[in-house]
C-alpha atoms as a PDB file:
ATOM      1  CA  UNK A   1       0.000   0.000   0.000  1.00  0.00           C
ATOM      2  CA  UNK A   2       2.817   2.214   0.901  1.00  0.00           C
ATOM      3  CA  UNK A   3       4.877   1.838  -2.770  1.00  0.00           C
ATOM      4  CA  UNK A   4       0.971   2.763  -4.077  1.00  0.00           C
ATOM      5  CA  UNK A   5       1.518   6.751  -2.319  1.00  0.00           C
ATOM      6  CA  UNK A   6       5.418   6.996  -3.952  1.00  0.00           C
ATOM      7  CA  UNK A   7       4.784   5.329  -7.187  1.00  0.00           C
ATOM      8  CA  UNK A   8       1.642   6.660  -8.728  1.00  0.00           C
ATOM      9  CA  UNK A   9       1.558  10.347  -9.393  1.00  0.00           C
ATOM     10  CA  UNK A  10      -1.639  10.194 -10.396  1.00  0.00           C
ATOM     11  CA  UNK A  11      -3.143   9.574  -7.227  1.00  0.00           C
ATOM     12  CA  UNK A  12      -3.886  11.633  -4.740  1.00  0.00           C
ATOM     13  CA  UNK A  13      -5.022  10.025  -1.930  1.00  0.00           C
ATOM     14  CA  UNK A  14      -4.818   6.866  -0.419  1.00  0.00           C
ATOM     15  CA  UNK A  15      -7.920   4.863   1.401  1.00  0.00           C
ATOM     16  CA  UNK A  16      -7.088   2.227   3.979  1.00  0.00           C
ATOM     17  CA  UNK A  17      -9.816  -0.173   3.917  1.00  0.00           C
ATOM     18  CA  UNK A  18     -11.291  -4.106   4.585  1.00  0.00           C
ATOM     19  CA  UNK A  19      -8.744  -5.886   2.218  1.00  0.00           C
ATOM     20  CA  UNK A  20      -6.240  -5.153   3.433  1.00  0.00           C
ATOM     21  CA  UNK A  21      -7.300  -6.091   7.056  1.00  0.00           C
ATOM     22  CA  UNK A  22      -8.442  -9.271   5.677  1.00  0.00           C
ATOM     23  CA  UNK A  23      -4.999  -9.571   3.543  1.00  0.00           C
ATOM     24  CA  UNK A  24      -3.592  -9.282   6.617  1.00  0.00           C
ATOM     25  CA  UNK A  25      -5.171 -12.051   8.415  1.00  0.00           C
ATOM     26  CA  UNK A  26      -7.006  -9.826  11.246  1.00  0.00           C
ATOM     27  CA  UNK A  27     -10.200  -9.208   9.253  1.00  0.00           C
ATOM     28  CA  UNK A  28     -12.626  -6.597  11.274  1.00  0.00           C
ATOM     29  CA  UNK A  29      -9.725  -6.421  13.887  1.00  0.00           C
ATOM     30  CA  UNK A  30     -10.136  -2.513  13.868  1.00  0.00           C
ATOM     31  CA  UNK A  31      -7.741  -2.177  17.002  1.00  0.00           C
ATOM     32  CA  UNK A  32      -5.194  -4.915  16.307  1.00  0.00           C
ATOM     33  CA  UNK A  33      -1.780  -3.760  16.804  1.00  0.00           C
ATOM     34  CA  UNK A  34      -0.537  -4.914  12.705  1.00  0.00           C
ATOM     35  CA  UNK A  35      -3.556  -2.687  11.369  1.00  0.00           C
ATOM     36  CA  UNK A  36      -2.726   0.016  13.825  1.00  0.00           C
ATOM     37  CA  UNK A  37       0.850   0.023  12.602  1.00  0.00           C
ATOM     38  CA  UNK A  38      -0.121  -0.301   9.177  1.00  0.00           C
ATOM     39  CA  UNK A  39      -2.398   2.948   9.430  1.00  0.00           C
ATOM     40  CA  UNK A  40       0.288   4.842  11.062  1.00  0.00           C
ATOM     41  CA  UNK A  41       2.708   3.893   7.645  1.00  0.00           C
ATOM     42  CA  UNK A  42      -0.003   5.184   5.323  1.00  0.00           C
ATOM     43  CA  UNK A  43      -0.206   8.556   7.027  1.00  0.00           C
ATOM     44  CA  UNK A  44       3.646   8.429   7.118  1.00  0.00           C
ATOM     45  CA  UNK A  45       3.850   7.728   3.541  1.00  0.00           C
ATOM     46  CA  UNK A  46       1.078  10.157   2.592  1.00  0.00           C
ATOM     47  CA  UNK A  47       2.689  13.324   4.276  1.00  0.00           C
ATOM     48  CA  UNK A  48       6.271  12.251   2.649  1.00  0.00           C
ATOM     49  CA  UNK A  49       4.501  12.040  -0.785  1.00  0.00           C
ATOM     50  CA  UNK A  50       2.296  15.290  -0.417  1.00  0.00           C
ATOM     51  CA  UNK A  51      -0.903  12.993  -0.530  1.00  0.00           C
ATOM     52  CA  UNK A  52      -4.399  12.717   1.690  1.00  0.00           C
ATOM     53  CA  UNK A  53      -4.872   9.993   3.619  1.00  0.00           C
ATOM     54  CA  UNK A  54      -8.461   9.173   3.150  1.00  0.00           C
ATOM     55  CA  UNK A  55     -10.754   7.164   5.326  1.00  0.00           C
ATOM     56  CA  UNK A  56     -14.196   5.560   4.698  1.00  0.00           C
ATOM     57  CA  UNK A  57     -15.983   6.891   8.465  1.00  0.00           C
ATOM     58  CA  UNK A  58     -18.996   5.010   8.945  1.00  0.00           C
ATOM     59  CA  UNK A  59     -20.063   7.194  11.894  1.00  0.00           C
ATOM     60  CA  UNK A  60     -18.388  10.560  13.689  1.00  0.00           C
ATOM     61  CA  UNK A  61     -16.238   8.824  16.445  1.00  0.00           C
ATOM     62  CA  UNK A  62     -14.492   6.635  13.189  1.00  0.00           C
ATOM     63  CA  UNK A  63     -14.422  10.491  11.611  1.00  0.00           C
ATOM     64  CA  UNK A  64     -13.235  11.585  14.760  1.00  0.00           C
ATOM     65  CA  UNK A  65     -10.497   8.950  15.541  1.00  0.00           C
ATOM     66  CA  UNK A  66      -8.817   8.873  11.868  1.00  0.00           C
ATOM     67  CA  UNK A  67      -8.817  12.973  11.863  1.00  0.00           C
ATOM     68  CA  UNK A  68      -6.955  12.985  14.540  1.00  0.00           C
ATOM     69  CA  UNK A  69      -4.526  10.153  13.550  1.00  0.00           C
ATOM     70  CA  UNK A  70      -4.159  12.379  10.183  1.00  0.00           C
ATOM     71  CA  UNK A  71      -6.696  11.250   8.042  1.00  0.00           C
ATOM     72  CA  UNK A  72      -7.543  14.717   5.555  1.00  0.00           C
ATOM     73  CA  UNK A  73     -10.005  12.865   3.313  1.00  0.00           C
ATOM     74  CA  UNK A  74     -13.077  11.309   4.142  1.00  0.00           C
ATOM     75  CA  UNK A  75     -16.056   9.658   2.844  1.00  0.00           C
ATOM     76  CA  UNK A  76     -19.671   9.640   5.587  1.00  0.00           C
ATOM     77  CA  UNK A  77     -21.685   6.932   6.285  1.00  0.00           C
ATOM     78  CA  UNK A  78     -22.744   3.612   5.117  1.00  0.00           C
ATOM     79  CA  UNK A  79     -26.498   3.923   3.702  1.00  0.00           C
ATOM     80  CA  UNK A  80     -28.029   1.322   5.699  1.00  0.00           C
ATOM     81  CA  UNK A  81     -26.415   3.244   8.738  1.00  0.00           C
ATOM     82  CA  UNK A  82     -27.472   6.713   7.348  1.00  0.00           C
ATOM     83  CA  UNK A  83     -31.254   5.223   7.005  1.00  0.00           C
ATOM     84  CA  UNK A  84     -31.077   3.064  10.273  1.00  0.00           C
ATOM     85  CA  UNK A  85     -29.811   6.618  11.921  1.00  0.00           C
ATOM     86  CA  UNK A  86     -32.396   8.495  10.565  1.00  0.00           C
ATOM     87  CA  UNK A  87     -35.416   6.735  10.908  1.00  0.00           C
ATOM     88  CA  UNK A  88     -34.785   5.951  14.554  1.00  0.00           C
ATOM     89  CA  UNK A  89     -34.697   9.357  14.670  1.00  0.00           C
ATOM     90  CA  UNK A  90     -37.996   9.581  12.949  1.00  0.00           C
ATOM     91  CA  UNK A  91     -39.403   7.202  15.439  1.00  0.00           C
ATOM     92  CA  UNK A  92     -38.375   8.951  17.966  1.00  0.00           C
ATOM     93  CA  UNK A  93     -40.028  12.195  16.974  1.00  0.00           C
ATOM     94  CA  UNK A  94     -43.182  10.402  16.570  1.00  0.00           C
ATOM     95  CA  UNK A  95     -43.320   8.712  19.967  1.00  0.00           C
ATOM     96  CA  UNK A  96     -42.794  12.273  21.570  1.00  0.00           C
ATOM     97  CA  UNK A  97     -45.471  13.654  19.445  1.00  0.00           C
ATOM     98  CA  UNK A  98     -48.239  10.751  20.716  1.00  0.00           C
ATOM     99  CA  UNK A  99     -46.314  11.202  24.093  1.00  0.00           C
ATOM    100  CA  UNK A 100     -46.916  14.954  24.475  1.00  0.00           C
ATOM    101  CA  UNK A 101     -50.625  14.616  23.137  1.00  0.00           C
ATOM    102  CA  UNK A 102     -51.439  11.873  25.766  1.00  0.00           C
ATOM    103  CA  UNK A 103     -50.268  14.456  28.211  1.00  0.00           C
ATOM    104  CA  UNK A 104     -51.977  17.554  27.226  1.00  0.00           C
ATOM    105  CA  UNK A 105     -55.502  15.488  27.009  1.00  0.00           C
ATOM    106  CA  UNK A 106     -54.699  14.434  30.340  1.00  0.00           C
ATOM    107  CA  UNK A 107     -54.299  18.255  31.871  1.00  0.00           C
ATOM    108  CA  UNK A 108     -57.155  20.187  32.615  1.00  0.00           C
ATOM    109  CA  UNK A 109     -57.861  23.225  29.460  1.00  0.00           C
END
């Protein structure tokens, strides 16, 4: 992944993602110390190369965490997430709606 920053000038960023966990052998292991050190080489190679970093964030502490490792280029959301997110939200609305009705029929006028 690293000779992929220095050796294409065409590029401009470079996206750590699920192969190469899984090439590693640590599939899903988000926190397992290879990964960890493999992330850590990408940003190294980025900022010798004059490249972004860039990062898939599936919610804002994965946003959070890779920004502040030195990730400058990032993708939001996966749209199941994004739906599942915002229809809970939706839900939730709606239960305070019937919830705050139920209450003001309850209270004298």
């Amino acid at each position: 992944m690293v000779g992929e920053v220095r050796d294409n000038p065409v590029k401009q960023a470079l996206s750590r993602g699920g192969r190469a966990r899984g090439a590693m052998g640590i599939p899903g292991e988000f926190g397992h110390r290879d990964y960890l050190a493999a992330v850590n080489r990408i940003v190294a190679a980025c900022a010798a190369h004059a490249k972004a970093p860039a990062i898939f964030a599936i919610d804002a502490l994965w946003a959070r965490e890779y920004a502040a490792k030195g990730f400058r280029l990032m993708a939001y959301g996966v749209d199941q997430l994004l739906l599942q997110d915002a229809l809970g939200r939706g839900l939730d609305l709606l239960r305070d709606a019937f919830h705050e009705a139920e209450v003001d029929k309850g209270s004298p006028g």
